[in-house]
N, C-alpha and C. Protein backbone atom coordinates (compact mmCIF):
# COMPACT_ATOMS: atom_id res chain seq x y z
N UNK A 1 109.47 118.50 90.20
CA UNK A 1 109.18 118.00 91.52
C UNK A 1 110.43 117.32 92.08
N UNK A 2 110.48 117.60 92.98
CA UNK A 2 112.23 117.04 94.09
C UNK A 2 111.91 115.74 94.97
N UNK A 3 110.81 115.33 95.48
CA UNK A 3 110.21 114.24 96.01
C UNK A 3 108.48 114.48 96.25
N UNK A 4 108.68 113.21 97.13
CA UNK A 4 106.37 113.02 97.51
C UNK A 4 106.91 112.32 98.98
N UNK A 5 105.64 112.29 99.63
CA UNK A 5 105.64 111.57 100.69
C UNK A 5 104.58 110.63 100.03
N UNK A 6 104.78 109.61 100.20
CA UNK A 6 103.36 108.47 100.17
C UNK A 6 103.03 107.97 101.34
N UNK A 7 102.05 108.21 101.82
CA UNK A 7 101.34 107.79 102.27
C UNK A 7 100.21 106.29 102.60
N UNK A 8 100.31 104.95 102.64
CA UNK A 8 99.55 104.04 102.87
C UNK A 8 97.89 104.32 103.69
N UNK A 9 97.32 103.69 103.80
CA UNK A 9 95.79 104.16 104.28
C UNK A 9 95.75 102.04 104.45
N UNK A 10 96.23 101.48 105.07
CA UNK A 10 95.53 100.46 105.27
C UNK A 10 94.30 100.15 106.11
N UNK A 11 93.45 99.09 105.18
CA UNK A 11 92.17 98.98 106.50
C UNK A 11 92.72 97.82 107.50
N UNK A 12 92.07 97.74 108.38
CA UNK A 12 92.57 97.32 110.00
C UNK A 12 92.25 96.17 108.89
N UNK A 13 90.79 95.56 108.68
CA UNK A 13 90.91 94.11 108.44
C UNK A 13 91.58 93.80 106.54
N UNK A 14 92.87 94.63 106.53
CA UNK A 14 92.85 94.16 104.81
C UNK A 14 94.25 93.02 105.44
N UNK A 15 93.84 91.95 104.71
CA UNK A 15 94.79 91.13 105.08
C UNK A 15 96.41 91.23 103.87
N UNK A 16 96.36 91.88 102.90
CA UNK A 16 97.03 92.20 101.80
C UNK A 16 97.44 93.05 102.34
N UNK A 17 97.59 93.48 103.60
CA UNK A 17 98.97 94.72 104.10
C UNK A 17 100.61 94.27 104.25
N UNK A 18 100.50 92.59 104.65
CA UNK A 18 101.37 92.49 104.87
C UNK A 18 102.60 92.06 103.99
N UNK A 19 101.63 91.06 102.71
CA UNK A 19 101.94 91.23 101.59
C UNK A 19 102.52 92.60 100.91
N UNK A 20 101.87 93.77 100.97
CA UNK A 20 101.97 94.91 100.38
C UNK A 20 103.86 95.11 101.23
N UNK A 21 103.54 95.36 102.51
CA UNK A 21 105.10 95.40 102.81
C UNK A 21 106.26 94.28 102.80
N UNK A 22 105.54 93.58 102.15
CA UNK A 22 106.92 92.15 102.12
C UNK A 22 107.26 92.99 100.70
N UNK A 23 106.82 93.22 99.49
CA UNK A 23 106.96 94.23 98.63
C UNK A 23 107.81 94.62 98.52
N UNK A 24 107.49 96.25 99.38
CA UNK A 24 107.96 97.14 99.25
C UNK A 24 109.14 96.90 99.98
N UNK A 25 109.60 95.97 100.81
CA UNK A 25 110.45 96.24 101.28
C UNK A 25 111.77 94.94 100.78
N UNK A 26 111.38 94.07 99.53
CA UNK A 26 111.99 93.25 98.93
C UNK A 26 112.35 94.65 97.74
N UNK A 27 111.69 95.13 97.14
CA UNK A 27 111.93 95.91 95.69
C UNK A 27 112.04 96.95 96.12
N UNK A 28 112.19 98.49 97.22
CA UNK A 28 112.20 99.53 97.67
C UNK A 28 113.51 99.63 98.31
N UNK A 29 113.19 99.14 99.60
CA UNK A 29 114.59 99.08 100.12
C UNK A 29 115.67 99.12 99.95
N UNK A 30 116.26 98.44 99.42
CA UNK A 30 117.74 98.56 98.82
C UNK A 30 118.28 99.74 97.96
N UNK A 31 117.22 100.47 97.65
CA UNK A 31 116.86 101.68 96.72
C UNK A 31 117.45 102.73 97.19
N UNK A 32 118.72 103.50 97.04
CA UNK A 32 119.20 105.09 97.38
C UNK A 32 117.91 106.07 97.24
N UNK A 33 117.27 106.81 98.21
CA UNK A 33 116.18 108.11 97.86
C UNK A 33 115.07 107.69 98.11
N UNK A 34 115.30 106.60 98.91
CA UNK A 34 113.88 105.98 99.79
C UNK A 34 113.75 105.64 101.00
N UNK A 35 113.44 106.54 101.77
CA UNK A 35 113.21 106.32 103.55
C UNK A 35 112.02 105.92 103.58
N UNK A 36 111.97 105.04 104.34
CA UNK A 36 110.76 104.67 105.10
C UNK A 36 110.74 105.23 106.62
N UNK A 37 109.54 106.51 106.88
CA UNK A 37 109.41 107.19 108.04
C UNK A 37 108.85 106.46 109.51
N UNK A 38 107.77 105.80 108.64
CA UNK A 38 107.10 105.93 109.56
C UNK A 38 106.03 104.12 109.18
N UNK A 39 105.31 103.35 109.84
CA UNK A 39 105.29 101.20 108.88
C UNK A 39 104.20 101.90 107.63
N UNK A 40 103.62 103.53 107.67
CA UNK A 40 102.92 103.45 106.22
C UNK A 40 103.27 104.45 105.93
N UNK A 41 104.53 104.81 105.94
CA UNK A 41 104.92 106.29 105.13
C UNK A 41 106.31 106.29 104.51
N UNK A 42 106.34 106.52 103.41
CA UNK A 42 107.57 106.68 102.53
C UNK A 42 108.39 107.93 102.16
N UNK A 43 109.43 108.27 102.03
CA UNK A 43 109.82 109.46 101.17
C UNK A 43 110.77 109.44 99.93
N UNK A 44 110.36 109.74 99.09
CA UNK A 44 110.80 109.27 98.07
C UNK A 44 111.05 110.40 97.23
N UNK A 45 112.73 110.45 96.93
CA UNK A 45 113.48 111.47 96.55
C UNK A 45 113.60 110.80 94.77
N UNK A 46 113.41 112.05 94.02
CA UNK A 46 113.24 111.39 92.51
C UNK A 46 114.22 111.66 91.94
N UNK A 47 115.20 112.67 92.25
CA UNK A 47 116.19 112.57 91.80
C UNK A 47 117.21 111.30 91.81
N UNK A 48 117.34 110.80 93.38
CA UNK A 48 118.20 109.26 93.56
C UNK A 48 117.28 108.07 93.12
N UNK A 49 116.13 108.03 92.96
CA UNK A 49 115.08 107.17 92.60
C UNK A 49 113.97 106.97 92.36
N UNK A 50 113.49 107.47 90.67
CA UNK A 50 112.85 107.83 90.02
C UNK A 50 111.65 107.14 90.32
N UNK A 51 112.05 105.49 89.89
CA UNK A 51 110.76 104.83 89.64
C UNK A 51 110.18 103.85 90.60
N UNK A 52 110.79 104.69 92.10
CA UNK A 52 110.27 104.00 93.27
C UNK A 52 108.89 104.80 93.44
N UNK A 53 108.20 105.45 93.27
CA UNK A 53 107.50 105.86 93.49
C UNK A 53 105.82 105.43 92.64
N UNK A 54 106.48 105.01 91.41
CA UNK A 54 106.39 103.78 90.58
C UNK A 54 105.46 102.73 91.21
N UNK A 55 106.86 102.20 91.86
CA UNK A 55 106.37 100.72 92.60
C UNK A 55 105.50 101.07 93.71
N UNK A 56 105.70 101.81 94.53
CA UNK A 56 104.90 101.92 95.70
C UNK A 56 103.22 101.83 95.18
N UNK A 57 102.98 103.15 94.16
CA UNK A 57 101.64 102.76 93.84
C UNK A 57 101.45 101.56 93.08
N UNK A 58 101.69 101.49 92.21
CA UNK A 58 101.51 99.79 91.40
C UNK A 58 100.95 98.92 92.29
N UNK A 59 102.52 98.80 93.66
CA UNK A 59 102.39 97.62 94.40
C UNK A 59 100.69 97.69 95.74
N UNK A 60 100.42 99.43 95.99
CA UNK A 60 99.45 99.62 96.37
C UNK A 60 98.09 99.15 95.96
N UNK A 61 98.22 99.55 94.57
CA UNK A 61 96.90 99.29 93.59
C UNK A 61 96.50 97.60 93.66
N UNK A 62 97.74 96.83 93.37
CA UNK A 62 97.05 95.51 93.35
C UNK A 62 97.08 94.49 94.48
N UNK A 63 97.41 95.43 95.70
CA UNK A 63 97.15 94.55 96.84
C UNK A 63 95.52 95.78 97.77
N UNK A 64 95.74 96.04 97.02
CA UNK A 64 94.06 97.51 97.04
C UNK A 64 94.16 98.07 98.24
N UNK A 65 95.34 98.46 98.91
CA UNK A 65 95.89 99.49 99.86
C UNK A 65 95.53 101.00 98.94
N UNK A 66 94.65 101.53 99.83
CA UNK A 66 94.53 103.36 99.29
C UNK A 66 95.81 103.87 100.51
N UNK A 67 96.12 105.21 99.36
CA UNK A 67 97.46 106.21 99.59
C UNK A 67 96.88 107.44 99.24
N UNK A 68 98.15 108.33 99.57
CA UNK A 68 97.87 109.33 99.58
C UNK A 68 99.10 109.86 98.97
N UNK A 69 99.47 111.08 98.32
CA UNK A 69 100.85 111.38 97.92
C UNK A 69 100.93 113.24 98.25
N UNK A 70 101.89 113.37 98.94
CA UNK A 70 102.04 115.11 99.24
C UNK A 70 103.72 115.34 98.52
N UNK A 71 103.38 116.24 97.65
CA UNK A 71 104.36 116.86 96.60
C UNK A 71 105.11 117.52 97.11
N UNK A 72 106.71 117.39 97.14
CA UNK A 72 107.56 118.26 97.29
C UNK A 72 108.24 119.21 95.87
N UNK A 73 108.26 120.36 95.92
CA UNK A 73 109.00 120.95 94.60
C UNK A 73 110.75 121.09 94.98
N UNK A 74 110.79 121.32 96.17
CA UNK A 74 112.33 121.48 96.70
C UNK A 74 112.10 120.35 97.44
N UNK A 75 113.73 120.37 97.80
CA UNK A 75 114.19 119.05 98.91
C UNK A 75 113.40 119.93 100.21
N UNK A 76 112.85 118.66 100.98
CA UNK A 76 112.41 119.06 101.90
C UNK A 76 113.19 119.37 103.10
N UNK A 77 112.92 120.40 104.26
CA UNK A 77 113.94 121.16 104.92
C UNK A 77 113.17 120.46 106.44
N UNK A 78 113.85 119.70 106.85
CA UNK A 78 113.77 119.26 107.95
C UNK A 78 113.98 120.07 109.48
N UNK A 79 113.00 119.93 110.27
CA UNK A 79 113.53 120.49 111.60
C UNK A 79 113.99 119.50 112.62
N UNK A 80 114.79 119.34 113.88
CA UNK A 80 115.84 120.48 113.68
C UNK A 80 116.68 120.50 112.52
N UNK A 81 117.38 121.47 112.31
CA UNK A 81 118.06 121.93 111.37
C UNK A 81 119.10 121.01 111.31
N UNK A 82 119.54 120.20 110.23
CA UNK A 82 121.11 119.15 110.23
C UNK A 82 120.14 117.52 110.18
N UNK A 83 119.01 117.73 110.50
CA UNK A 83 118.39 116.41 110.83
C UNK A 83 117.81 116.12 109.33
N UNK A 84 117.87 115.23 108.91
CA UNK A 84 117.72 114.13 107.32
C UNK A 84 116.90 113.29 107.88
N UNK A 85 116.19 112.39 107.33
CA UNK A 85 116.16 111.28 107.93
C UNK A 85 116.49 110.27 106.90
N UNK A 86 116.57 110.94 105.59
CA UNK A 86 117.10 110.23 103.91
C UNK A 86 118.36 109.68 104.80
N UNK A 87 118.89 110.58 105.07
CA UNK A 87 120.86 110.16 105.30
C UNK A 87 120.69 109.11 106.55
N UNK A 88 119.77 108.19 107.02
CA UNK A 88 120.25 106.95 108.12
C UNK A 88 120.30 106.16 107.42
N UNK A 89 121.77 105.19 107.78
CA UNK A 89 122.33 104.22 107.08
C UNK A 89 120.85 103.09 107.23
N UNK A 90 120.57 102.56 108.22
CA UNK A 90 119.41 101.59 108.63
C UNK A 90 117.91 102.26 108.49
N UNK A 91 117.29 102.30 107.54
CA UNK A 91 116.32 102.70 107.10
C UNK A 91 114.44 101.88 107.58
N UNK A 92 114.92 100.49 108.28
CA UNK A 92 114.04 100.04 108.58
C UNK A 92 113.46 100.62 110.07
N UNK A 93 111.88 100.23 110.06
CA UNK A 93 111.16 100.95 111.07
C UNK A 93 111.40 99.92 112.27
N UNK A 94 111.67 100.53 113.57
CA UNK A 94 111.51 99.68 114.70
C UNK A 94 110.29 99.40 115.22
């Protein structure tokens, strides 16, 4: 497998969301092979960083955020063509 997307599923009233992203984004972030797409979606390349994918669920499980995970076997091929979104230097969501 070449990466996953994870997916978050927060409920409107879980108050442990925000916790969950103080987290991920203290222990993830700094991490080569981890974009954050989208405030509950990850991509996580296993070749540059194995055991982020690791933390995401762990850190999911005990703040009881449900996910979802969609398997990549190849690097995923982005449209348009040349567009990454792995390769932006600033990885945080606006």
């Amino acid at each position: 497998m070449h990466s996953a997307l994870f997916v978050a599923h927060p409920k409107t009233a879980n108050p442990k969301w925000e916790k969950f992203l103080e987290f991920v984004d203290a222990k993830l972030m700094p991490l080569k092979g981890v974009a954050r797409l989208a405030e509950n979606v990850w991509l996580v390349d296993f070749h540059r960083s194995p055991t982020a994918l690791g933390w995401l669920t762990s850190l999911a499980d005990q703040q009881t955020i449900a996910y979802g995970l969609l398997q990549f076997e190849q690097k995923p091929e982005w449209l348009p063509v040349g567009f990454d979104p792995t390769s932006i230097v600033d990885q945080s969501v606006a």
